[in-house]
C-alpha atoms as a PDB file:
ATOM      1  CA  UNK A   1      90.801 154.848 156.339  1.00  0.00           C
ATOM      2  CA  UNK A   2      93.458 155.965 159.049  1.00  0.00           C
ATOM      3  CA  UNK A   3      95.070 153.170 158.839  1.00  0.00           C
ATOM      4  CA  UNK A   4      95.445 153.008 155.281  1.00  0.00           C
ATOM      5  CA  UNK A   5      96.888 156.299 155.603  1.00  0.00           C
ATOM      6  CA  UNK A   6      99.477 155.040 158.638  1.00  0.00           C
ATOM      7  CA  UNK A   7     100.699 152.389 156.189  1.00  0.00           C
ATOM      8  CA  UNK A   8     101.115 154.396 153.138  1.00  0.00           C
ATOM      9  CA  UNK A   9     103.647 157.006 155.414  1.00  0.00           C
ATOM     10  CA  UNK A  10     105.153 154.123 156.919  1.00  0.00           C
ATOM     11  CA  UNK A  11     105.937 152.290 153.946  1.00  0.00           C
ATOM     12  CA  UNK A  12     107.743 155.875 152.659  1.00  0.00           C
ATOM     13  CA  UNK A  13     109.567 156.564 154.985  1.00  0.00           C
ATOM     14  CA  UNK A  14     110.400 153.038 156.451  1.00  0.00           C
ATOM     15  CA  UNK A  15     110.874 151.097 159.838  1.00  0.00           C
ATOM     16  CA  UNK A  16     112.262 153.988 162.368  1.00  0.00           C
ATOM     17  CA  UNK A  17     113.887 150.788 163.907  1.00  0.00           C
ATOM     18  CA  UNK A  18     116.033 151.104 160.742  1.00  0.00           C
ATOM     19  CA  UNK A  19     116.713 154.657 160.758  1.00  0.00           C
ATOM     20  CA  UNK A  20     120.567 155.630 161.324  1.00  0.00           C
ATOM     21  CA  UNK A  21     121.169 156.768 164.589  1.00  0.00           C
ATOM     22  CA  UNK A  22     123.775 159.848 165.283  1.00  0.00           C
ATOM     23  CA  UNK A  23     126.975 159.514 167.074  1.00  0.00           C
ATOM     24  CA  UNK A  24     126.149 161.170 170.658  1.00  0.00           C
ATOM     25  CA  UNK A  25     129.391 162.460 171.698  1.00  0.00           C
ATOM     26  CA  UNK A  26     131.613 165.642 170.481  1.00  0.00           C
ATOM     27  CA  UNK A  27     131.192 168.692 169.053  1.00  0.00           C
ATOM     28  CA  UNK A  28     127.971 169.993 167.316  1.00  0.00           C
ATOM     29  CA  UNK A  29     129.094 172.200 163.937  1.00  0.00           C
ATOM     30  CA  UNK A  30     126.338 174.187 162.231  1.00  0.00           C
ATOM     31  CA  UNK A  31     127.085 173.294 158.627  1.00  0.00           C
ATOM     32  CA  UNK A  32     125.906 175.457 155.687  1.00  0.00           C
ATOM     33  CA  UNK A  33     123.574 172.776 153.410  1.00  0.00           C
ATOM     34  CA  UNK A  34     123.209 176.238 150.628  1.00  0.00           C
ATOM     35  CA  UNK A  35     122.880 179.700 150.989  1.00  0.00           C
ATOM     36  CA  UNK A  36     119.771 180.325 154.039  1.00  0.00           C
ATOM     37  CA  UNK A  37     119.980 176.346 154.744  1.00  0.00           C
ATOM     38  CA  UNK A  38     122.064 175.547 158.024  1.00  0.00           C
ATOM     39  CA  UNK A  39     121.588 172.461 159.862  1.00  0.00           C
ATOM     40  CA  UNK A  40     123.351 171.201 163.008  1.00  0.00           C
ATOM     41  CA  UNK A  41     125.242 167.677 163.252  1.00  0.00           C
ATOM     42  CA  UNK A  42     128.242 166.159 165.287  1.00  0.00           C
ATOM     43  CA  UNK A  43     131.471 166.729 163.869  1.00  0.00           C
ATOM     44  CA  UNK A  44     132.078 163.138 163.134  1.00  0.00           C
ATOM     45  CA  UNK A  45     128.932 162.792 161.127  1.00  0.00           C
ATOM     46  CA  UNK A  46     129.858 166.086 159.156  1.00  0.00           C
ATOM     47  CA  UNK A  47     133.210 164.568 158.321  1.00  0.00           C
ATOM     48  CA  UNK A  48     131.893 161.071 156.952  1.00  0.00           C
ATOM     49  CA  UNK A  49     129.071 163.073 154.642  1.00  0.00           C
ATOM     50  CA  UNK A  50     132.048 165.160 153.731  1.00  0.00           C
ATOM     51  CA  UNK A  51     130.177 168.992 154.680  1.00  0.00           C
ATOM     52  CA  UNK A  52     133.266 169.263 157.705  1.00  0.00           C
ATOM     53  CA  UNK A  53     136.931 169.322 156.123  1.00  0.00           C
ATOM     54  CA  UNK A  54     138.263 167.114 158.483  1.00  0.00           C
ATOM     55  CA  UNK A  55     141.711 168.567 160.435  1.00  0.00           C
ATOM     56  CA  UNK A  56     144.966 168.446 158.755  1.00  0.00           C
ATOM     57  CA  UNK A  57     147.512 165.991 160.159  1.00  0.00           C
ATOM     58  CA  UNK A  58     150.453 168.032 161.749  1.00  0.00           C
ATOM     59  CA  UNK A  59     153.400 168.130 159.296  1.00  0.00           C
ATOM     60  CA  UNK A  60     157.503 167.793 161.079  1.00  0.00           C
ATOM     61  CA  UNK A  61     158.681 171.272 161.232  1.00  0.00           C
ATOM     62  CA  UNK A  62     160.731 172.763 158.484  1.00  0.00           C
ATOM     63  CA  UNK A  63     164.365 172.150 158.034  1.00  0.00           C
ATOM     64  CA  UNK A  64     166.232 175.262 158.935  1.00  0.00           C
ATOM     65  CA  UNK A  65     167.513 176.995 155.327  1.00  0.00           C
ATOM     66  CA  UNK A  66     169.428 179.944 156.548  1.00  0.00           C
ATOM     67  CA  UNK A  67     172.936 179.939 155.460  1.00  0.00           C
ATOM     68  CA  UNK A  68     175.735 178.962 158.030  1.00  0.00           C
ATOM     69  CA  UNK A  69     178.504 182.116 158.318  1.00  0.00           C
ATOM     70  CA  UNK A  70     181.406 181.394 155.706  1.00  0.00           C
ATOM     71  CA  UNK A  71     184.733 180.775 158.126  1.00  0.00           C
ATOM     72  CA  UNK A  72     186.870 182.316 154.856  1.00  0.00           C
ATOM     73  CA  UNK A  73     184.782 185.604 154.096  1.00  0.00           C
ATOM     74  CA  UNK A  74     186.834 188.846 154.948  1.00  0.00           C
ATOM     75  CA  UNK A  75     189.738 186.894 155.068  1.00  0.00           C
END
């Protein structure tokens, strides 16, 4: 009867062979899953299931708008 109970969880929940394994490097986020539900993951795992707004890439600075000094004014 044990066993019968062994294969009936294993054939839910699968092969742990098969299981997807983490990235083990960088950061670990806590990332808000709803309101009283926080789990923590790596960074790069939060990014690909899209819970971690991944960073913004760094825009050229700004072309410089102020006015050059009229030569003619006063004149």
């Amino acid at each position: 009867m044990a066993t019968d109970k062994v294969e009936q969880i294993t054939g839910v929940i699968g092969d742990p062979k098969s299981w997807a394994v983490a990235e083990k490097s960088g950061e670990l986020v806590q990332v808000t899953l709803r309101p009283g539900v926080r789990v923590r993951m790596y960074k790069s795992e939060a990014i690909a299931k899209g819970l971690w707004k991944a960073p913004e890439k760094a825009q050229p600075p700004a072309k410089n708008k102020q006015r050059r000094p009229v030569a003619n004014k006063g004149a």
